[in-house]
PDB file of N, CA and C in Angstrom:
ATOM      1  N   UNK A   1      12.764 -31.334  16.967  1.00  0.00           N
ATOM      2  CA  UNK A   1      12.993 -31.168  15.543  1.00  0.00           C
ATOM      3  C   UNK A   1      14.320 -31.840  15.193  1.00  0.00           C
ATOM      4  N   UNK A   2      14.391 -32.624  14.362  1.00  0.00           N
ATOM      5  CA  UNK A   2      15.800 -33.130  13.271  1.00  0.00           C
ATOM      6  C   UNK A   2      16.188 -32.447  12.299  1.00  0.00           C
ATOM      7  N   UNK A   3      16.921 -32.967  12.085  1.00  0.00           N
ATOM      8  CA  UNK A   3      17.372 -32.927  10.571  1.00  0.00           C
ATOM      9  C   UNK A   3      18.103 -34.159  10.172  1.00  0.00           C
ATOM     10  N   UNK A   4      18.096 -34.107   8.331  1.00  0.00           N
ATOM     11  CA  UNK A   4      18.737 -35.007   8.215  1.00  0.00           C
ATOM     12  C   UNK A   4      19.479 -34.344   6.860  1.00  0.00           C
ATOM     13  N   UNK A   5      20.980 -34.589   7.177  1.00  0.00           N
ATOM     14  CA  UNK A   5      22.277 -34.257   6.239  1.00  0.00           C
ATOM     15  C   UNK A   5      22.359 -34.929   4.767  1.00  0.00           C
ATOM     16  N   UNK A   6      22.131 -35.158   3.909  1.00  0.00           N
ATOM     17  CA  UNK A   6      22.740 -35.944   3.024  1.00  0.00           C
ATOM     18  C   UNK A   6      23.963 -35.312   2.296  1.00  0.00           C
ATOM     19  N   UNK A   7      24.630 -35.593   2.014  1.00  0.00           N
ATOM     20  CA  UNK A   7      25.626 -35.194   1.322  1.00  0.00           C
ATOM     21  C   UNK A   7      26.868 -36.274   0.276  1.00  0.00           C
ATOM     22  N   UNK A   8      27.011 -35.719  -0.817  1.00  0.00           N
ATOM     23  CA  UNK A   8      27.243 -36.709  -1.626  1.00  0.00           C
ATOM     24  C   UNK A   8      28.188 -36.105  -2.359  1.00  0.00           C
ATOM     25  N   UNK A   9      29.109 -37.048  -3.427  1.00  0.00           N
ATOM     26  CA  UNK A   9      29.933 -36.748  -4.812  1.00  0.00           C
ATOM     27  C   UNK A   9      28.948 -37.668  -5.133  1.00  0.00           C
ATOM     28  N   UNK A  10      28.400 -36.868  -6.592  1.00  0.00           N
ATOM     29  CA  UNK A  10      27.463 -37.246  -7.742  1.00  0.00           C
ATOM     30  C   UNK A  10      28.339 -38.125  -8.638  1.00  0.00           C
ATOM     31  N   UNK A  11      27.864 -39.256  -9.174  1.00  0.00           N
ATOM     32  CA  UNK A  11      28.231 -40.149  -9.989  1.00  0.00           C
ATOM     33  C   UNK A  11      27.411 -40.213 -11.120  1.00  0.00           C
ATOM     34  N   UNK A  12      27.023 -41.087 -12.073  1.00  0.00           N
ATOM     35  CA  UNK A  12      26.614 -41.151 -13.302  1.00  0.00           C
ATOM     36  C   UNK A  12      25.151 -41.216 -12.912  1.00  0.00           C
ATOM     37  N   UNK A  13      23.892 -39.796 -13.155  1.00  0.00           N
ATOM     38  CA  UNK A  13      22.744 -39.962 -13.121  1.00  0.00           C
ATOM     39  C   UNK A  13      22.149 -39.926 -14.034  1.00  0.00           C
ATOM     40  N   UNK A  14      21.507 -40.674 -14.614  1.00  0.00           N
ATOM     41  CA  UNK A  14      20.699 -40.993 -15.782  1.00  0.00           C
ATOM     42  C   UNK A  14      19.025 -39.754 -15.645  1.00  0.00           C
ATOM     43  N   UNK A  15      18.404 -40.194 -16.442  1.00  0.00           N
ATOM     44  CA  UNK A  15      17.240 -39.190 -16.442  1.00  0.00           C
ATOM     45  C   UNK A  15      16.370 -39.527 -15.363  1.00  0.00           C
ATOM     46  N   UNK A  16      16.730 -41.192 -14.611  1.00  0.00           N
ATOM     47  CA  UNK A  16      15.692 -41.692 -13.950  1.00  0.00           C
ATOM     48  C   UNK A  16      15.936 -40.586 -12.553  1.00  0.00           C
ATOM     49  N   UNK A  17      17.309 -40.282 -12.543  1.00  0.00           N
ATOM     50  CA  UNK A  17      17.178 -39.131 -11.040  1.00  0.00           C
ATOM     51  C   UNK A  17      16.610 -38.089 -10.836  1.00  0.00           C
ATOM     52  N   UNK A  18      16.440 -37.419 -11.912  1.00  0.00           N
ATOM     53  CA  UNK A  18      15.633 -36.290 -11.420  1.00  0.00           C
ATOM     54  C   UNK A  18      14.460 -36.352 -11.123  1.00  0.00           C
ATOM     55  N   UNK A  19      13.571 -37.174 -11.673  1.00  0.00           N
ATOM     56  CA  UNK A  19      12.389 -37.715 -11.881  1.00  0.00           C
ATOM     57  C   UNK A  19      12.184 -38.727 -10.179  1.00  0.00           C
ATOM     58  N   UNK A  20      12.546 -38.758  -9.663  1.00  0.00           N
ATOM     59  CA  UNK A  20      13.302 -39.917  -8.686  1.00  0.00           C
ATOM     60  C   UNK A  20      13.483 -38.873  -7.388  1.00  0.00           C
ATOM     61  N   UNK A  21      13.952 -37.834  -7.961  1.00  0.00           N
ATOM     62  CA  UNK A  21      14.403 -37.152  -6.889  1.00  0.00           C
ATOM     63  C   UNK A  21      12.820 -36.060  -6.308  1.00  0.00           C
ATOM     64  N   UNK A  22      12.844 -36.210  -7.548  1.00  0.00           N
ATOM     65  CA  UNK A  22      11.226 -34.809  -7.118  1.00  0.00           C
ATOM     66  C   UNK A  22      10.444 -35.703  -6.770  1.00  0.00           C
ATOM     67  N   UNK A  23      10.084 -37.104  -7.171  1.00  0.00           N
ATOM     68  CA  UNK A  23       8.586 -37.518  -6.432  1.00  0.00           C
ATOM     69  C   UNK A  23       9.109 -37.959  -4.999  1.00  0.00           C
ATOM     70  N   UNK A  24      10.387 -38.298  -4.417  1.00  0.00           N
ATOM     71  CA  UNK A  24      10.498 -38.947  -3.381  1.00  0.00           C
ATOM     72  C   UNK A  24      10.069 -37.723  -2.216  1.00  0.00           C
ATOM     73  N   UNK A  25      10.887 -36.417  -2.578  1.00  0.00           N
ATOM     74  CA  UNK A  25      10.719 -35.303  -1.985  1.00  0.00           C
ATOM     75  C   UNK A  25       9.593 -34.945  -1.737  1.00  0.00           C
ATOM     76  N   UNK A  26       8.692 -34.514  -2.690  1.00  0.00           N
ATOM     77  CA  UNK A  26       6.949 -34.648  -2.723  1.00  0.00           C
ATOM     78  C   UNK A  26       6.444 -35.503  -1.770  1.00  0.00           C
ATOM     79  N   UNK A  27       6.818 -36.996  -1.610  1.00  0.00           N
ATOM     80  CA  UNK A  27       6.347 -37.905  -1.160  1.00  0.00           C
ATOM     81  C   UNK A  27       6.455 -38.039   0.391  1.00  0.00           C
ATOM     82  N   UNK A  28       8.191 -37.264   0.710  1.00  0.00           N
ATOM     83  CA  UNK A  28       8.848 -37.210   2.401  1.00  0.00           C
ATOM     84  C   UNK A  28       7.448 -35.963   2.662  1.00  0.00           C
ATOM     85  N   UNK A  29       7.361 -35.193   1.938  1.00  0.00           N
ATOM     86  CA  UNK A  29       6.442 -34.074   3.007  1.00  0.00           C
ATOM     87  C   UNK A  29       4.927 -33.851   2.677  1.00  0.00           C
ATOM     88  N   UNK A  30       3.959 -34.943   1.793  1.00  0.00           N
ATOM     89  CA  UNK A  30       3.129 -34.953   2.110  1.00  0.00           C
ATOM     90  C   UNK A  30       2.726 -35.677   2.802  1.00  0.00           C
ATOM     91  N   UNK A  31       3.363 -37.079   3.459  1.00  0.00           N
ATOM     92  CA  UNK A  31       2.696 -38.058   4.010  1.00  0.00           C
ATOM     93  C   UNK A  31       3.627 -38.896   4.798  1.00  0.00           C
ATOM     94  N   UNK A  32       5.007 -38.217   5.157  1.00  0.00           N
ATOM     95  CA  UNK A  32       6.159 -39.230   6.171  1.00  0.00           C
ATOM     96  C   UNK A  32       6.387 -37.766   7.118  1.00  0.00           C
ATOM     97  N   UNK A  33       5.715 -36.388   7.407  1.00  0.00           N
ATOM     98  CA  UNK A  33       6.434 -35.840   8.524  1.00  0.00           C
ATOM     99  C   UNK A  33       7.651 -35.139   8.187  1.00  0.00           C
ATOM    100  N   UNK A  34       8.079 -35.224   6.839  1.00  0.00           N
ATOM    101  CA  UNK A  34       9.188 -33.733   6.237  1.00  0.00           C
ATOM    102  C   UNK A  34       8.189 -32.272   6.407  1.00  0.00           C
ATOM    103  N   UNK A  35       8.812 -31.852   7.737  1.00  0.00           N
ATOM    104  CA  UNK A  35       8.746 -30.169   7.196  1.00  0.00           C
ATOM    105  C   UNK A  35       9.260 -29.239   6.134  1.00  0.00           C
ATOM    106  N   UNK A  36      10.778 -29.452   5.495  1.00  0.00           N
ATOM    107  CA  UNK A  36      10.925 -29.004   4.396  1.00  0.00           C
ATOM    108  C   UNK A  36      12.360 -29.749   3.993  1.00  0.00           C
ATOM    109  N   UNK A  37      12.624 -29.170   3.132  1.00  0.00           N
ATOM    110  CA  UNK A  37      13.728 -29.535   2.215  1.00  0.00           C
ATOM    111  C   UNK A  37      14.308 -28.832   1.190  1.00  0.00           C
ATOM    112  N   UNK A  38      15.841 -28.770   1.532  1.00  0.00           N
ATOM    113  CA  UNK A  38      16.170 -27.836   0.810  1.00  0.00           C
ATOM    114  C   UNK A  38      17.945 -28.242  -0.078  1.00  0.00           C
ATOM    115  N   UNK A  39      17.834 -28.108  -1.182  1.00  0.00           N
ATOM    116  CA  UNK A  39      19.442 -29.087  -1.478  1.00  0.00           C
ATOM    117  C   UNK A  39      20.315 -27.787  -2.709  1.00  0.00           C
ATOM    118  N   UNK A  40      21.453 -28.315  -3.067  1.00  0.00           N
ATOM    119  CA  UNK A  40      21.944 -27.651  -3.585  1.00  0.00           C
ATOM    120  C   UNK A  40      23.415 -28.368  -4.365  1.00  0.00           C
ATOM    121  N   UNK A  41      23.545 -28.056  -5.357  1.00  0.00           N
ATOM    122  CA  UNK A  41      24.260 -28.749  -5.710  1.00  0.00           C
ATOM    123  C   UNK A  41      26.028 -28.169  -6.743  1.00  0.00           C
ATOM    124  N   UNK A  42      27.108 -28.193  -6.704  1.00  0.00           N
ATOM    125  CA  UNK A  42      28.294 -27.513  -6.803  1.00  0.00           C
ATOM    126  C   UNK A  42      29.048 -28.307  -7.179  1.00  0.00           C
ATOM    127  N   UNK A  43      29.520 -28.348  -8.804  1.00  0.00           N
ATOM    128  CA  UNK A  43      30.665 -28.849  -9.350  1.00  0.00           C
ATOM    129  C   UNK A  43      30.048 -30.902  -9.111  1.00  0.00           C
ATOM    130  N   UNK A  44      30.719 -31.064  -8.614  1.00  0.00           N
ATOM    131  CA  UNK A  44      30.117 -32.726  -8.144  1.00  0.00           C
ATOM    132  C   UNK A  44      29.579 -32.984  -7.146  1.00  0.00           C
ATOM    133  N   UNK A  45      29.610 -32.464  -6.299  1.00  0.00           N
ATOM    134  CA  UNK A  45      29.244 -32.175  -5.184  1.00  0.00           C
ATOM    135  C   UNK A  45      28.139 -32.129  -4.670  1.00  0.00           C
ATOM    136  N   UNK A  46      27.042 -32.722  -3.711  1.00  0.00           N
ATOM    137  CA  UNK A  46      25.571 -32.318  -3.874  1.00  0.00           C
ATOM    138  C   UNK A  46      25.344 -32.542  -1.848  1.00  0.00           C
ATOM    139  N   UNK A  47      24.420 -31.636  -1.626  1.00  0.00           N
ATOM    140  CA  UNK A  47      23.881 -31.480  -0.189  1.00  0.00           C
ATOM    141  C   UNK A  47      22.853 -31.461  -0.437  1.00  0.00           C
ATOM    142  N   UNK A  48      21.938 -31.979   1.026  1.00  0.00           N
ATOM    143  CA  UNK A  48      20.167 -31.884   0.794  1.00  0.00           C
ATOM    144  C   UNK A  48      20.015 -32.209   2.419  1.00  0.00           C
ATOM    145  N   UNK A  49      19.146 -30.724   2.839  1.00  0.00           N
ATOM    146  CA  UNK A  49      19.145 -31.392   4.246  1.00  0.00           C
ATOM    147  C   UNK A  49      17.604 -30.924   3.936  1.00  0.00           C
ATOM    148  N   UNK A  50      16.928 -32.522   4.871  1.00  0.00           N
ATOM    149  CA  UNK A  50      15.635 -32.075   4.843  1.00  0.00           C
ATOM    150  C   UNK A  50      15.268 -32.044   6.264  1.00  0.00           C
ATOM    151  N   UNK A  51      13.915 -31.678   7.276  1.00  0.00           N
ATOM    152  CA  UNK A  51      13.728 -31.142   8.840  1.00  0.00           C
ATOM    153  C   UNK A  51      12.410 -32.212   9.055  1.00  0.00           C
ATOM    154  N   UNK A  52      12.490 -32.803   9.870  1.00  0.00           N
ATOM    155  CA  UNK A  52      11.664 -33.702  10.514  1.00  0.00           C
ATOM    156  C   UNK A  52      11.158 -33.349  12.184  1.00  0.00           C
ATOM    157  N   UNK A  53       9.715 -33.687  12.049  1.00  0.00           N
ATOM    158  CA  UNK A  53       9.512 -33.174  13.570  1.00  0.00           C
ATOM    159  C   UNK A  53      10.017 -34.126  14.809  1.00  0.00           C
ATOM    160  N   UNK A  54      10.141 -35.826  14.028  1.00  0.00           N
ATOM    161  CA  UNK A  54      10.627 -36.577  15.119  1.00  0.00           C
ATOM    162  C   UNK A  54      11.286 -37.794  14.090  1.00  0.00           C
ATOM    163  N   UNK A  55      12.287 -38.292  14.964  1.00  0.00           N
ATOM    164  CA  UNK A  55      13.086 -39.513  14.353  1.00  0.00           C
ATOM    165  C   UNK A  55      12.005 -40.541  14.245  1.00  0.00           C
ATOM    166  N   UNK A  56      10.896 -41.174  14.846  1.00  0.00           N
ATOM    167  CA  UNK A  56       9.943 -41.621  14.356  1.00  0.00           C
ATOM    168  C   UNK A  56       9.772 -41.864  12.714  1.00  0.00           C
ATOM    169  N   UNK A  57       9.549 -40.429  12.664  1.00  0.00           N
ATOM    170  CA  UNK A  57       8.958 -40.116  10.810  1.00  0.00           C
ATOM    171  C   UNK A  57      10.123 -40.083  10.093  1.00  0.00           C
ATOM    172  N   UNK A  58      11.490 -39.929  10.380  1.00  0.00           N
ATOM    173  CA  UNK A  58      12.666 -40.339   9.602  1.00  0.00           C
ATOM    174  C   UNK A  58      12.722 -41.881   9.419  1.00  0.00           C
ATOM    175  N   UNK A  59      12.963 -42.563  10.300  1.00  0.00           N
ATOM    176  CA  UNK A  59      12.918 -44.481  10.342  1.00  0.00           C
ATOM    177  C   UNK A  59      11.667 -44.809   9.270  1.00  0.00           C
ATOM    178  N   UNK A  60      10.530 -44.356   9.484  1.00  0.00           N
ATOM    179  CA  UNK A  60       9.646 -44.916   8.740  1.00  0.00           C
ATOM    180  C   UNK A  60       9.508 -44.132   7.031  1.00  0.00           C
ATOM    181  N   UNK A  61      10.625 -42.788   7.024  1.00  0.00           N
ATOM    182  CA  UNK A  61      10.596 -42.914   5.653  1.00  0.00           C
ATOM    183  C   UNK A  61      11.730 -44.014   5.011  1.00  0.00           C
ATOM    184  N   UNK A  62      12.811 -44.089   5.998  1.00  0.00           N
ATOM    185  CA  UNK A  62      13.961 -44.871   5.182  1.00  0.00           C
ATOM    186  C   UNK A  62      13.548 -46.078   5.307  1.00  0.00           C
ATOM    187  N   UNK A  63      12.114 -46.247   5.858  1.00  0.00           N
ATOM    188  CA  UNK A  63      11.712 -47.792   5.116  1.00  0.00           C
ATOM    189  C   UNK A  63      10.374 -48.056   4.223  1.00  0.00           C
ATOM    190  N   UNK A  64      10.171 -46.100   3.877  1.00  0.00           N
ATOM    191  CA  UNK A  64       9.054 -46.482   2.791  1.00  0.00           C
ATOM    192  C   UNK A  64       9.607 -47.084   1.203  1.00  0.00           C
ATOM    193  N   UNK A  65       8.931 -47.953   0.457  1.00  0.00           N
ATOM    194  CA  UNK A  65       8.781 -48.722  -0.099  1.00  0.00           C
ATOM    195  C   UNK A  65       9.496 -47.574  -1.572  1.00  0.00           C
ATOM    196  N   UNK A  66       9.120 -46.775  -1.961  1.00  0.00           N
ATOM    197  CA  UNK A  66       9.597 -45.784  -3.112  1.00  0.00           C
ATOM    198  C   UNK A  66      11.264 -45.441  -2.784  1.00  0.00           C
ATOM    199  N   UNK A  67      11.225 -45.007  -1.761  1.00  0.00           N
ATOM    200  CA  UNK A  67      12.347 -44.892  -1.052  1.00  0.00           C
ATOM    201  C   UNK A  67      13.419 -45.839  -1.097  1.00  0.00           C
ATOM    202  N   UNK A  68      13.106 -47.223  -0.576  1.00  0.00           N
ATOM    203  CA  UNK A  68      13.860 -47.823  -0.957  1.00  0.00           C
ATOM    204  C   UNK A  68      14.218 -48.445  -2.299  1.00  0.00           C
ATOM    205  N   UNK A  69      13.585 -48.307  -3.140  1.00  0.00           N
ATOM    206  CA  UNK A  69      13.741 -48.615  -4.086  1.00  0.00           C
ATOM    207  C   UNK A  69      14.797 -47.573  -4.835  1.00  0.00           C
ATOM    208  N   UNK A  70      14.926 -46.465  -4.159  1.00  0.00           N
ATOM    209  CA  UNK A  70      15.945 -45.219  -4.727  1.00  0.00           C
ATOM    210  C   UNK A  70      17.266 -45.676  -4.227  1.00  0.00           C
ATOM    211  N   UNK A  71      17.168 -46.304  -2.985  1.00  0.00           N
ATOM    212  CA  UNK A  71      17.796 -46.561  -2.461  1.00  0.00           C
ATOM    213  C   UNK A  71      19.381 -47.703  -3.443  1.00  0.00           C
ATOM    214  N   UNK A  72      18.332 -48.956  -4.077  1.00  0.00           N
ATOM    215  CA  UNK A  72      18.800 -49.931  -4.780  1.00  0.00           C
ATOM    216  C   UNK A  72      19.562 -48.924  -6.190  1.00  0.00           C
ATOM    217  N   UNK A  73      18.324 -48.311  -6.194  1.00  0.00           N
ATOM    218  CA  UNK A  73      19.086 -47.558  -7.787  1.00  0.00           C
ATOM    219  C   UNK A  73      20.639 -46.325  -7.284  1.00  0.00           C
ATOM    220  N   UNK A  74      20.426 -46.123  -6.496  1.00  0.00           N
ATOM    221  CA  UNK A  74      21.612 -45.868  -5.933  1.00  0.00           C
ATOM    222  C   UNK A  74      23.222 -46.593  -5.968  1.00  0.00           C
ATOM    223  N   UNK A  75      22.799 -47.985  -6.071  1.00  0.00           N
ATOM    224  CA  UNK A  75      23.862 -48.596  -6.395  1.00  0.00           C
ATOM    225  C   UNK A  75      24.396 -49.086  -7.784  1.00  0.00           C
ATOM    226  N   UNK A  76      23.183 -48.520  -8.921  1.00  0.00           N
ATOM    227  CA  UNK A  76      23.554 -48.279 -10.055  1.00  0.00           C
ATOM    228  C   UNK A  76      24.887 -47.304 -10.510  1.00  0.00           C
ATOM    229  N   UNK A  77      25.118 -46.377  -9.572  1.00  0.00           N
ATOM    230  CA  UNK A  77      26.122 -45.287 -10.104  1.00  0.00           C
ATOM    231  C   UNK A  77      25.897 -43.894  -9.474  1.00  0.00           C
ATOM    232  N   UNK A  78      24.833 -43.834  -9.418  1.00  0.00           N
ATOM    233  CA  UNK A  78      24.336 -42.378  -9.332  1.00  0.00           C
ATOM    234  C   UNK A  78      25.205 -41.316  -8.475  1.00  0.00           C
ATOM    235  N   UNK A  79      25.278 -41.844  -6.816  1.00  0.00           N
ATOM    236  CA  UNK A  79      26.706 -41.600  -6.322  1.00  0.00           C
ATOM    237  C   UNK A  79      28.013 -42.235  -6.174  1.00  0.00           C
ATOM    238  N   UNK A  80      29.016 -42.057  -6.444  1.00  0.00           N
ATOM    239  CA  UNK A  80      30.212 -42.145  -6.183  1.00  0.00           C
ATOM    240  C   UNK A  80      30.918 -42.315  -4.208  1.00  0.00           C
ATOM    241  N   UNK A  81      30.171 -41.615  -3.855  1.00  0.00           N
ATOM    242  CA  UNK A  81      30.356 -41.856  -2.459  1.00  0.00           C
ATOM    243  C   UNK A  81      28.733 -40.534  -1.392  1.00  0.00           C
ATOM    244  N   UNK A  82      28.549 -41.236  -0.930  1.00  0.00           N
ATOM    245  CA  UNK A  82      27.271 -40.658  -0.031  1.00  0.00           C
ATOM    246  C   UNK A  82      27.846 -41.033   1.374  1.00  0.00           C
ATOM    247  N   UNK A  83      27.252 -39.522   2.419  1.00  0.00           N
ATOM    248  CA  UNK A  83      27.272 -39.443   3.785  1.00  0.00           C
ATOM    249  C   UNK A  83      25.834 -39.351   4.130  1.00  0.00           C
ATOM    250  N   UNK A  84      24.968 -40.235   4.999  1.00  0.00           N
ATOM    251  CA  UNK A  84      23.800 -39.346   5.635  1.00  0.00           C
ATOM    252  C   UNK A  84      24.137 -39.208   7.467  1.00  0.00           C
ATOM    253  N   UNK A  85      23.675 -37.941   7.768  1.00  0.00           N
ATOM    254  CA  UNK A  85      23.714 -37.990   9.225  1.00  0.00           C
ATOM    255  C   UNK A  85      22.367 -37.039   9.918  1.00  0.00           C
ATOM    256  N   UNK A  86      22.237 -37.887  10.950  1.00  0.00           N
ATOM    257  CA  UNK A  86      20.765 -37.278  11.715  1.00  0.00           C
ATOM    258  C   UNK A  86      21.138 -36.566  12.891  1.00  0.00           C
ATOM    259  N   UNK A  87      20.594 -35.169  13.007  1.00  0.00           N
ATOM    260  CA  UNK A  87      21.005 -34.267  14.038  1.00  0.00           C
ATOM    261  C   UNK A  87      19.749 -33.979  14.733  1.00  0.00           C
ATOM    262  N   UNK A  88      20.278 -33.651  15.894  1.00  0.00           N
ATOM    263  CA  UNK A  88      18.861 -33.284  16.615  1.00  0.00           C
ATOM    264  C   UNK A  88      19.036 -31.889  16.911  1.00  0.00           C
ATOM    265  N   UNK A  89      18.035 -31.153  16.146  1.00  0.00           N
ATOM    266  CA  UNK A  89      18.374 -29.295  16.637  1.00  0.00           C
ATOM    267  C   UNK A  89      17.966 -28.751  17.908  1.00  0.00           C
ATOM    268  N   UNK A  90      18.786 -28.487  18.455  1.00  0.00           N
ATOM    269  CA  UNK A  90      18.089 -28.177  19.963  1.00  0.00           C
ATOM    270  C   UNK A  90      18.069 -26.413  20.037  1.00  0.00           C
ATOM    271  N   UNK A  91      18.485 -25.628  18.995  1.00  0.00           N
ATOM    272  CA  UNK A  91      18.143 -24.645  18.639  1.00  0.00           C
ATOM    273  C   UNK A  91      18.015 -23.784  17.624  1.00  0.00           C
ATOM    274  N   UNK A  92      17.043 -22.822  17.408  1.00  0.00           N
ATOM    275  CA  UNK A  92      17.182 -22.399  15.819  1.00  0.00           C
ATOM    276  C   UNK A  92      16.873 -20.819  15.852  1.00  0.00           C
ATOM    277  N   UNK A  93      17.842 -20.390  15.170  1.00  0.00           N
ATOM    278  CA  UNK A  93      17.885 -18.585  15.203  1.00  0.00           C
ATOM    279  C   UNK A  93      17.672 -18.240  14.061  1.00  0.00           C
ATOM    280  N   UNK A  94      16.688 -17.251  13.156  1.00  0.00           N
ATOM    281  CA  UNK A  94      16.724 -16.654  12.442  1.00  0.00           C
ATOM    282  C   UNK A  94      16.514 -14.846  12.864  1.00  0.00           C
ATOM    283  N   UNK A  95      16.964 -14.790  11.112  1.00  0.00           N
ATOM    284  CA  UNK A  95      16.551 -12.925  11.730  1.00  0.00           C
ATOM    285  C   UNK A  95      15.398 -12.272  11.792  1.00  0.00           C
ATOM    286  N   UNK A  96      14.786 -11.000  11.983  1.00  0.00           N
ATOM    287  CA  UNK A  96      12.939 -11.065  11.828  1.00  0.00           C
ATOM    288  C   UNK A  96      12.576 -11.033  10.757  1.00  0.00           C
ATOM    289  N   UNK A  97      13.266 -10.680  10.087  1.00  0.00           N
ATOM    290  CA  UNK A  97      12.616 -10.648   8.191  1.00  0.00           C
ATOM    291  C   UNK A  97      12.220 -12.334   8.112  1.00  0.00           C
ATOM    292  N   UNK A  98      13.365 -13.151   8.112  1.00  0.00           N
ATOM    293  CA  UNK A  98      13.125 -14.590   7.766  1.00  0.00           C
ATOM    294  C   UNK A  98      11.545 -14.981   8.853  1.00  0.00           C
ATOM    295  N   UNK A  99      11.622 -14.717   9.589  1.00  0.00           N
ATOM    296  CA  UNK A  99      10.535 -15.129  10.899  1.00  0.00           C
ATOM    297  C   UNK A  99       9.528 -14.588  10.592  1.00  0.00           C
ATOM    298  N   UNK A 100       8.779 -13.413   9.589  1.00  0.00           N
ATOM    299  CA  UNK A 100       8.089 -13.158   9.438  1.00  0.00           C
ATOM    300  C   UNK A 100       7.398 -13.451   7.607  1.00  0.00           C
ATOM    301  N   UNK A 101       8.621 -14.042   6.906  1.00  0.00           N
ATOM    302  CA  UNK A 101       7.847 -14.930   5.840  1.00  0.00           C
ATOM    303  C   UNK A 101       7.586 -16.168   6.082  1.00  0.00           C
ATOM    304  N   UNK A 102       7.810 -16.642   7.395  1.00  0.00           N
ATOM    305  CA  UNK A 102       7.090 -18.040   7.687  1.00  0.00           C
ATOM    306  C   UNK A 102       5.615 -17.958   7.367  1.00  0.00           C
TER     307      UNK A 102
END
């Protein structure tokens, strides 16, 4: 299992991001291998880590075609400065409540 970090200071997003942001998301986990995704966002500030079963299906989303195209509009403004980083989880603890609304 992966993950992948994004993390950002938000810059000037027009209406095209939100719109941008929900179909790409939609798009990572019906048909590139996103198990989920989850983001959040604070003052300027924005995080989004989404869980992949293999780096495989990460490479081939950051070269699906929608994707990159977010990618370009990205350099319109939208962030101010972006980090992404890929982790490999080699373990995962929850408590039984969480383990049993899976």
């Amino acid at each position: 299992m992966y993950a992948v970090i994004f993390t950002a200071t938000v810059g000037d997003q027009d209406e095209r991001y939100g719109d941008m942001a929900e179909k790409l998301r939609d798009l990572a986990m019906a048909g590139f291998g996103c198990t989920d995704f989850i983001s959040a966002t604070q003052g300027d500030q924005e995080i989004a880590v989404s869980y992949w079963q293999d780096e495989a299906d990460i490479k081939a989303w950051k070269q699906q075609a929608e994707h990159k195209v977010a990618q370009q509009l990205e350099k319109t403004g939208w962030y101010k400065h972006y980090k992404v980083e890929v982790v490999k989880i080699l373990r995962a603890y929850a408590n039984s409540d969480a383990l049993s609304e899976s």
